[in-house]
C-alpha atoms as a PDB file:
ATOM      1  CA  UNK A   1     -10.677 122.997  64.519  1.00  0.00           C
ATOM      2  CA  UNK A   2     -11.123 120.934  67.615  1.00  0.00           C
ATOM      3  CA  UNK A   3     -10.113 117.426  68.023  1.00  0.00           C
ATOM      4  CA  UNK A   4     -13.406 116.581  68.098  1.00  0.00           C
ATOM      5  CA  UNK A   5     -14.172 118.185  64.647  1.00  0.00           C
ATOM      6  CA  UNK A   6     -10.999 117.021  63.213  1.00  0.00           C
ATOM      7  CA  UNK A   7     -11.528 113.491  64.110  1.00  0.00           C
ATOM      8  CA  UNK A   8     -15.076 113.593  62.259  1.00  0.00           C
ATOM      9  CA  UNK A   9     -13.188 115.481  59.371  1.00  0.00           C
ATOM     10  CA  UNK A  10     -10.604 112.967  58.676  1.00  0.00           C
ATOM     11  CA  UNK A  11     -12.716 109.744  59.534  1.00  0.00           C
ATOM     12  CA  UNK A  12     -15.010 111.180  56.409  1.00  0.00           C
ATOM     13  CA  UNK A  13     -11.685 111.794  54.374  1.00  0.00           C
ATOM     14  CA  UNK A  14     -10.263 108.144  54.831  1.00  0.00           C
ATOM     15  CA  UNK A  15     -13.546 106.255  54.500  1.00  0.00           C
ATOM     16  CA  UNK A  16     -12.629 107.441  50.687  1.00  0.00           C
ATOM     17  CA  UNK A  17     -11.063 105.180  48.435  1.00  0.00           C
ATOM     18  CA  UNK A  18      -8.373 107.122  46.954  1.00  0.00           C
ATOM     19  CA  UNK A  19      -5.829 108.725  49.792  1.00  0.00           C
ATOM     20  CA  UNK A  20      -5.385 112.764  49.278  1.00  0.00           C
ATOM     21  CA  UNK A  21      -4.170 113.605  52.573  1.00  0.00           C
ATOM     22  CA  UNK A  22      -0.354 111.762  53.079  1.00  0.00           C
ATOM     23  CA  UNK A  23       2.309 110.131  51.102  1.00  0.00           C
ATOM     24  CA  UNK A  24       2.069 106.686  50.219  1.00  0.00           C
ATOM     25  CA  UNK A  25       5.116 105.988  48.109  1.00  0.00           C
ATOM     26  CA  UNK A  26       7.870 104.819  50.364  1.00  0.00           C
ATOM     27  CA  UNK A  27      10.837 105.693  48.403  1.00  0.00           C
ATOM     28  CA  UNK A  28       9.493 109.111  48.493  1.00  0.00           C
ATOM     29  CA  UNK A  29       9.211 108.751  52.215  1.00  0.00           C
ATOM     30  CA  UNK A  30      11.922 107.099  52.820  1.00  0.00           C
ATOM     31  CA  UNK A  31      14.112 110.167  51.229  1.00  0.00           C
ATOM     32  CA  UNK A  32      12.559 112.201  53.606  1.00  0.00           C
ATOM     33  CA  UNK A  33      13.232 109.895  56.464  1.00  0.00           C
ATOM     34  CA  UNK A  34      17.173 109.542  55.656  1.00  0.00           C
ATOM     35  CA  UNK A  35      17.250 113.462  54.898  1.00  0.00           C
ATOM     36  CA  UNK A  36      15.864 113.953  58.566  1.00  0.00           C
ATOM     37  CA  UNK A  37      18.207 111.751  60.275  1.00  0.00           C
ATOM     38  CA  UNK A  38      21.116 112.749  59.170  1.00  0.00           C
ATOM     39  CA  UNK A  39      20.097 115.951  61.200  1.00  0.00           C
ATOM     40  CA  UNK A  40      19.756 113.969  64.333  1.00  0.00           C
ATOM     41  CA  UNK A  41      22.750 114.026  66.982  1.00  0.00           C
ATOM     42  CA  UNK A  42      24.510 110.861  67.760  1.00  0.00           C
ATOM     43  CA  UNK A  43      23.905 111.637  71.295  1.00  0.00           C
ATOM     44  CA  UNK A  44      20.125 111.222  71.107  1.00  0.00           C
ATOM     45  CA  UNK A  45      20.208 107.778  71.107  1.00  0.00           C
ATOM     46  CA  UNK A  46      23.571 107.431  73.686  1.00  0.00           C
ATOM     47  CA  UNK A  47      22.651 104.346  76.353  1.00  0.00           C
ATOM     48  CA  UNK A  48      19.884 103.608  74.359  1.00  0.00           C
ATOM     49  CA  UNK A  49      18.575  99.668  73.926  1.00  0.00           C
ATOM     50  CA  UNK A  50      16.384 100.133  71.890  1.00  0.00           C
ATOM     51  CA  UNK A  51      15.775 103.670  69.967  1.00  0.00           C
ATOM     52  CA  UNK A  52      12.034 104.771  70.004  1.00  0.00           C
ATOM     53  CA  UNK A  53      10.126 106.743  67.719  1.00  0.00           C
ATOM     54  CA  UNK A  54       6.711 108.356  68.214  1.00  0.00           C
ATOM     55  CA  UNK A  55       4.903 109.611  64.983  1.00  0.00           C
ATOM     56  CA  UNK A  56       2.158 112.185  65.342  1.00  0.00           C
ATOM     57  CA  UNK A  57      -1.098 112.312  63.363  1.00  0.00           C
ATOM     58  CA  UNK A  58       0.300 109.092  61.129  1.00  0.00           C
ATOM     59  CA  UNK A  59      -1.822 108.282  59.289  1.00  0.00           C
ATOM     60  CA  UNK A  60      -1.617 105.302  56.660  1.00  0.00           C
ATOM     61  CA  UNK A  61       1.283 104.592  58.586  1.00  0.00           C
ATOM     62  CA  UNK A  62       3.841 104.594  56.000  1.00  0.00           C
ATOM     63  CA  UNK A  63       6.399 107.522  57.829  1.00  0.00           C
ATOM     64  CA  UNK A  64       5.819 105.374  60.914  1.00  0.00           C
ATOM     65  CA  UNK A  65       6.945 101.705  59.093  1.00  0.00           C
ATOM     66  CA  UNK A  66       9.684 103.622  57.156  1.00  0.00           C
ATOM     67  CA  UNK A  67      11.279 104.178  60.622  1.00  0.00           C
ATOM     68  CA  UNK A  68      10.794 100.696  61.988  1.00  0.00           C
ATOM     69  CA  UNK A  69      12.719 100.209  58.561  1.00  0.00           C
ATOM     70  CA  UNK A  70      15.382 101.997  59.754  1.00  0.00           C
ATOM     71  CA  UNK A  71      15.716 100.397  63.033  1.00  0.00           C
ATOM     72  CA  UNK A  72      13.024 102.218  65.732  1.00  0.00           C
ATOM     73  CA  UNK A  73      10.147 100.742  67.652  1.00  0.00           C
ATOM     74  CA  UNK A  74       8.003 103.004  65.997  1.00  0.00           C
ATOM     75  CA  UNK A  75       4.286 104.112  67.478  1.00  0.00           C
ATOM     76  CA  UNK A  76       2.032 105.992  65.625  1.00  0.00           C
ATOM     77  CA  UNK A  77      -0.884 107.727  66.962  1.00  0.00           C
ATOM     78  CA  UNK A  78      -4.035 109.526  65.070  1.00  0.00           C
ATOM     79  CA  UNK A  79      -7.589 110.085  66.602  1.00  0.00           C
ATOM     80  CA  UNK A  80      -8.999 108.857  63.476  1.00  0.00           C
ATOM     81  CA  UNK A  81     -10.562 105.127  63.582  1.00  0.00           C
ATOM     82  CA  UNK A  82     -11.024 105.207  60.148  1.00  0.00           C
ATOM     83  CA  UNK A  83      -6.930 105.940  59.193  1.00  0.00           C
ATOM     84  CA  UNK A  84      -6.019 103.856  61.945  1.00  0.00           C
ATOM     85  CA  UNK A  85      -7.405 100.456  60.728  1.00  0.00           C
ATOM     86  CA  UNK A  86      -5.940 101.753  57.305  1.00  0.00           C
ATOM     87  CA  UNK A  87      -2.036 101.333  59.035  1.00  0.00           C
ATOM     88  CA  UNK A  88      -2.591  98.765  60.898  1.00  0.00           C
ATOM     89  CA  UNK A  89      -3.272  96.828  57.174  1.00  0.00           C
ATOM     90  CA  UNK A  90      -0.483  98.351  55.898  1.00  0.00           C
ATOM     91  CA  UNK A  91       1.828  97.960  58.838  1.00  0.00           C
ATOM     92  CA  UNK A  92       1.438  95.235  60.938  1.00  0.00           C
ATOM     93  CA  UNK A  93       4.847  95.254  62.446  1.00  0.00           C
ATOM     94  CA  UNK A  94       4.291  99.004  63.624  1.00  0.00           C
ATOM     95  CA  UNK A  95       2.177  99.664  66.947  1.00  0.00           C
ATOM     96  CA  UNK A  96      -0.867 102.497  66.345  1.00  0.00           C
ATOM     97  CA  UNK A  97      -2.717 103.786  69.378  1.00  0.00           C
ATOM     98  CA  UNK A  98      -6.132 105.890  68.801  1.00  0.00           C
ATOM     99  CA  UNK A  99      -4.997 109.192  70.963  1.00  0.00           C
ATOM    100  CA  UNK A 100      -5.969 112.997  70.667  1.00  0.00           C
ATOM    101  CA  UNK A 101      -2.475 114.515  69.409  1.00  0.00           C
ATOM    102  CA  UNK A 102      -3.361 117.688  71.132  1.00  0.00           C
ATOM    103  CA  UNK A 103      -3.089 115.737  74.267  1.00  0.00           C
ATOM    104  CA  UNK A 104      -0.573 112.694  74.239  1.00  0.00           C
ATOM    105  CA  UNK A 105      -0.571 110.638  76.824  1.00  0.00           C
ATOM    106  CA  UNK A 106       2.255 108.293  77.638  1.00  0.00           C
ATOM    107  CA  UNK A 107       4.105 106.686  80.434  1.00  0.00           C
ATOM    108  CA  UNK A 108       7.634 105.599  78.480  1.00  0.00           C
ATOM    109  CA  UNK A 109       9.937 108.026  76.615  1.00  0.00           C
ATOM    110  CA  UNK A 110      11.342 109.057  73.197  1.00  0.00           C
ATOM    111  CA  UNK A 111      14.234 109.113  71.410  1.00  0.00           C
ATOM    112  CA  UNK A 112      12.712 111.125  68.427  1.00  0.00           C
ATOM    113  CA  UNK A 113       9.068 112.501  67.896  1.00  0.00           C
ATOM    114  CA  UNK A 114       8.196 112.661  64.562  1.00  0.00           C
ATOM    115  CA  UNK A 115       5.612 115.324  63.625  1.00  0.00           C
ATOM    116  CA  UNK A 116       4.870 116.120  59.762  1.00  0.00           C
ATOM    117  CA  UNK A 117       1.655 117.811  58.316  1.00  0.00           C
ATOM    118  CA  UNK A 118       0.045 117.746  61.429  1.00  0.00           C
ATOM    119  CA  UNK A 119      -3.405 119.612  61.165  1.00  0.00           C
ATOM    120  CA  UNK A 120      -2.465 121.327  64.772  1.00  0.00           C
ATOM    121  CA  UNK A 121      -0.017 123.060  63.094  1.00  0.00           C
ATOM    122  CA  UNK A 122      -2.419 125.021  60.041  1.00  0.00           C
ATOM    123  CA  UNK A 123      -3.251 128.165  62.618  1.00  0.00           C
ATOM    124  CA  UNK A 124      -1.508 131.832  62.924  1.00  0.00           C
ATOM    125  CA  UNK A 125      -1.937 130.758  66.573  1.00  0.00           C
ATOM    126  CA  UNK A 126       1.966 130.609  67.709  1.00  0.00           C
ATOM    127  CA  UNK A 127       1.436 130.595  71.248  1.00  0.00           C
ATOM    128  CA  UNK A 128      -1.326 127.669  70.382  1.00  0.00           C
ATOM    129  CA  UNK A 129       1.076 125.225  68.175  1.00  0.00           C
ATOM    130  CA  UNK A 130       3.626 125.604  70.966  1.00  0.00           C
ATOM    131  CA  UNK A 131       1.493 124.995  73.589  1.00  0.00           C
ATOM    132  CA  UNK A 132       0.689 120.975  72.253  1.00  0.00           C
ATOM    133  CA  UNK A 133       4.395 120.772  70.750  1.00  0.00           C
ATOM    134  CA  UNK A 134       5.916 121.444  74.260  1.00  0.00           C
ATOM    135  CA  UNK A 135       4.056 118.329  75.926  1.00  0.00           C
ATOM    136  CA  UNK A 136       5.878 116.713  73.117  1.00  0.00           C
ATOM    137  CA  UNK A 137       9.054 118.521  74.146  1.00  0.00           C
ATOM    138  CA  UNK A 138       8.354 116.801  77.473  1.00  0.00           C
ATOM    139  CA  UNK A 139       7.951 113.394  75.816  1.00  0.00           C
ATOM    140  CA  UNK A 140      11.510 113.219  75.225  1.00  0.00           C
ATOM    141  CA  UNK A 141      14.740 111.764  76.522  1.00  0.00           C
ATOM    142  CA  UNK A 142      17.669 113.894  77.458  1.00  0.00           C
ATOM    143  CA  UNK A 143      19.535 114.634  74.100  1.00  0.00           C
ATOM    144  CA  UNK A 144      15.781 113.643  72.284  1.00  0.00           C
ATOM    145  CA  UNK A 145      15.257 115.234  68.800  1.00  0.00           C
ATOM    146  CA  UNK A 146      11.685 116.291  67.908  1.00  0.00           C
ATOM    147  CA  UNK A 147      10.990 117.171  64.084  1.00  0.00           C
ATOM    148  CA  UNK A 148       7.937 119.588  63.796  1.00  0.00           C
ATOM    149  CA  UNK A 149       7.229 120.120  59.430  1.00  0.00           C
ATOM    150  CA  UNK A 150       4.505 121.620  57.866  1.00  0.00           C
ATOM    151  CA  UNK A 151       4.142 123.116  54.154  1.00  0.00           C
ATOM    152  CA  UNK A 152       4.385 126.849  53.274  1.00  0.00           C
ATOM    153  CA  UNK A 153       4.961 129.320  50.186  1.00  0.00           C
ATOM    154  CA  UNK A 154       6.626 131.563  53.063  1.00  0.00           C
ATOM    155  CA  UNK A 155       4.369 134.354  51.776  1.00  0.00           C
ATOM    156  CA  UNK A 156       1.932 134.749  55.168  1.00  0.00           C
ATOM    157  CA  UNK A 157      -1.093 135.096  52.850  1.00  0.00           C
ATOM    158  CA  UNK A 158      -3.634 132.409  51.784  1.00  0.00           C
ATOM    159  CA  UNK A 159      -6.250 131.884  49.400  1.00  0.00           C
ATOM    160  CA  UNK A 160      -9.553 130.803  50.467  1.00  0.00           C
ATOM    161  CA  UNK A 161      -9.322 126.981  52.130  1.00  0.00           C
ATOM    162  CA  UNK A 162      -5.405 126.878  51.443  1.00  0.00           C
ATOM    163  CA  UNK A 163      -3.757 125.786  54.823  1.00  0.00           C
ATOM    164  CA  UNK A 164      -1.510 128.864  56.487  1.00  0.00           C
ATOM    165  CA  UNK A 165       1.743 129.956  54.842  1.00  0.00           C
ATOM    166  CA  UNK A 166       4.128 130.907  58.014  1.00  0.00           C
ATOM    167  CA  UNK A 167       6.972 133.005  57.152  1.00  0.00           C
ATOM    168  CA  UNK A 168      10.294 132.877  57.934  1.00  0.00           C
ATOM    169  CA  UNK A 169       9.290 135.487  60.841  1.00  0.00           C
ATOM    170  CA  UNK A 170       6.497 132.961  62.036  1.00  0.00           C
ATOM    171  CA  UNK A 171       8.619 130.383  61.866  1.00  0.00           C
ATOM    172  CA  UNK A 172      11.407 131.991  64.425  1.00  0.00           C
ATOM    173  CA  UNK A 173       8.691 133.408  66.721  1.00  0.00           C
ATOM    174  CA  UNK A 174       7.473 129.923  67.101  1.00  0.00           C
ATOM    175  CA  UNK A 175      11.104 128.020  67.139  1.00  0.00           C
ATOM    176  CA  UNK A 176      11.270 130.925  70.530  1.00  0.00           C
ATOM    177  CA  UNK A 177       8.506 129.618  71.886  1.00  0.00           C
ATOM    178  CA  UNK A 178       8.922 126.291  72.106  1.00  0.00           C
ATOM    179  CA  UNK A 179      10.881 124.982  75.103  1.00  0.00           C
ATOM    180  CA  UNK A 180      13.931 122.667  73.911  1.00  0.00           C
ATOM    181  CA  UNK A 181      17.086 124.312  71.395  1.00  0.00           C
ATOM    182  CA  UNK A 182      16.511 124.761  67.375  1.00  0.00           C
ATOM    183  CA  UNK A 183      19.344 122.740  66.162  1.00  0.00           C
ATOM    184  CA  UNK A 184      18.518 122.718  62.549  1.00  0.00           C
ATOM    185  CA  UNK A 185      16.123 123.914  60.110  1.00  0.00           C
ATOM    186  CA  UNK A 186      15.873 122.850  56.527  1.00  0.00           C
ATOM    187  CA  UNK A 187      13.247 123.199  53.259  1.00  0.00           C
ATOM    188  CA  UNK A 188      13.336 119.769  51.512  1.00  0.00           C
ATOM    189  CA  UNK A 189      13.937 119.166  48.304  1.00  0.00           C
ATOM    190  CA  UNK A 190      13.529 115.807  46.466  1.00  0.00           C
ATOM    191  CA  UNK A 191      16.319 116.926  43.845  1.00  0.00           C
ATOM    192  CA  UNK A 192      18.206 119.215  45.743  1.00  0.00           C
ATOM    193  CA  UNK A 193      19.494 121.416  43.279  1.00  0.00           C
ATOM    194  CA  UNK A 194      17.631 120.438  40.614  1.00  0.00           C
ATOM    195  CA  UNK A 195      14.181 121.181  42.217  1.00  0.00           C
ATOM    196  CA  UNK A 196      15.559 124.592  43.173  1.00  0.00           C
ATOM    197  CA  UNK A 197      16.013 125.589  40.024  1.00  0.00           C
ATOM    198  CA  UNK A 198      12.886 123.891  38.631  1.00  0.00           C
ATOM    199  CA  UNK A 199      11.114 125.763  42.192  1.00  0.00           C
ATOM    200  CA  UNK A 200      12.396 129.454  40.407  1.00  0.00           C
ATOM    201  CA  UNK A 201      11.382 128.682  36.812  1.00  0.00           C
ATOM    202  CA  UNK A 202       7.537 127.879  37.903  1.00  0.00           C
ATOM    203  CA  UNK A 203       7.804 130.851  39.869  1.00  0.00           C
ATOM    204  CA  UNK A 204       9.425 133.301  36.612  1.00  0.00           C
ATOM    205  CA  UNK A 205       6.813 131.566  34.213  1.00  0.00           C
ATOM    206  CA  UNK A 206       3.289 131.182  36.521  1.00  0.00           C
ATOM    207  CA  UNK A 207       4.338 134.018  38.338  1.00  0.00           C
ATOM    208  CA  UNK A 208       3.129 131.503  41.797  1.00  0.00           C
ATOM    209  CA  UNK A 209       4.919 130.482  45.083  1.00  0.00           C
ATOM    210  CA  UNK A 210       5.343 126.625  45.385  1.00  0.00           C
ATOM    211  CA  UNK A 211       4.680 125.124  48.975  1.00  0.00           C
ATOM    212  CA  UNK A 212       7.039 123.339  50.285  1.00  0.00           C
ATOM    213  CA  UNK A 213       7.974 121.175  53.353  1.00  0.00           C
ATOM    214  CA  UNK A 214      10.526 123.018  56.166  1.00  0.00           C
ATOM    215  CA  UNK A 215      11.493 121.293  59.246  1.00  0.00           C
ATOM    216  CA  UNK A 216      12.784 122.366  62.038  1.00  0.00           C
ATOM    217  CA  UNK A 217      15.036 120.180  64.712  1.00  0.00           C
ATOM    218  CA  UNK A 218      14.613 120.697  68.245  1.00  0.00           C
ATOM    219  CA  UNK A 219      16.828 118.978  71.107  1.00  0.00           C
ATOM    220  CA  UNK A 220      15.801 118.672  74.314  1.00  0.00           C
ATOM    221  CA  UNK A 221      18.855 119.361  76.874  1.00  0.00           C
ATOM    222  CA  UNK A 222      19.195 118.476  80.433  1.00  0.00           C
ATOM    223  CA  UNK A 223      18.017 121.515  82.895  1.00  0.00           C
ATOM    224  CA  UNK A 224      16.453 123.258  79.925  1.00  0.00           C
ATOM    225  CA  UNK A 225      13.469 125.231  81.212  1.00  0.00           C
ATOM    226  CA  UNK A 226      13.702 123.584  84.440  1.00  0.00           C
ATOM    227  CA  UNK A 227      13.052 120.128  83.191  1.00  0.00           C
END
């Protein structure tokens, strides 16, 4: 979809009562925060004051407070109204700004860029999800980490309405697209171990794929595609 058509779609989703569409535990989120920086190079926050923290599509806001938990000025940004008042409820101390993700717009830097279940990312279109991630790419500081996650079976078929399942394939055509170095990639799991074993037993008995969450760590480094 276009921003335009997303904006309408997610305004209708988060005028609902009940919240489908992102996490709102935090000691769920906060697991996922900690597993993600312990990923992130001590060097991307070298000479920094203060370390800042841009999340994309945010939300309810609670990825974007569990950072300023952790220490960041954290900004969130989403292009819909509706969600927006929603984390600005939830988390005062955070600051939101109504922008179109597809095309950010900023005059300060980033230490990290935070981008998780973003809807740009639910296209086959490589060359298209690389094209908005790389003004991200731009966002950053020297050293900056970006974190780009989205769910997937890693089959690269989908039912009817079920957002795209990239395989491993997709996933390293993209990671060559985009213009900053891959420094880690990961599939999280809440129970490590455990919830591998628990992943292979629903497959063996329902004979399904479970989605799960990868992300993938890029660095941007100094002279890097000319930047």
């Amino acid at each position: 979809m276009d921003s335009e058509s997303l904006r309408n779609k997610y305004n209708l989703y988060y005028s609902q009562l009940v919240n489908k569409w992102g996490s709102e535990d935090f000691s769920k989120v906060e697991r996922v925060v900690k597993r993600v920086l312990k990923k992130v190079p001590t060097e991307t926050y070298n000479g920094t004051v203060e370390k800042c923290l841009l999340d994309i599509g945010c939300g309810t806001g609670f990825y974007t407070e569990t950072f300023r938990k952790l220490g960041f000025r954290a900004i969130g940004i989403d292009y819909s109204e509706v969600v927006l008042e929603k984390a600005r409820n939830n988390c005062p101390k955070c600051e939101f700004i109504h922008m179109d993700g597809f095309a950010p717009d900023f005059k300060i830097k980033f230490n990290l860029i935070f981008c998780k279940g973003f809807s740009g990312a639910n296209t086959r279109d490589l060359g298209f999800v690389a094209e908005w991630v790389n003004k991200y790419i731009d966002l950053l500081e020297k050293d900056g980490v970006f974190v780009f996650s989205y769910s997937s079976d890693f089959s690269g078929i989908e039912k009817e309405n079920e957002t795209v399942n990239w395989t491993q394939e997709h996933i390293s055509e993209f990671s060559s697209l985009v213009k900053a170095e891959r420094i880690h990639y990961f599939v999280f799991h809440f129970f490590d171990f455990l919830s591998i074993i628990k992943k292979k037993f629903v497959k063996i008995l329902s004979g399904k794929k479970k989605k799960e969450y990868y992300f993938l760590l890029f660095q941007r480094k100094e002279n890097m595609y000319g930047n």
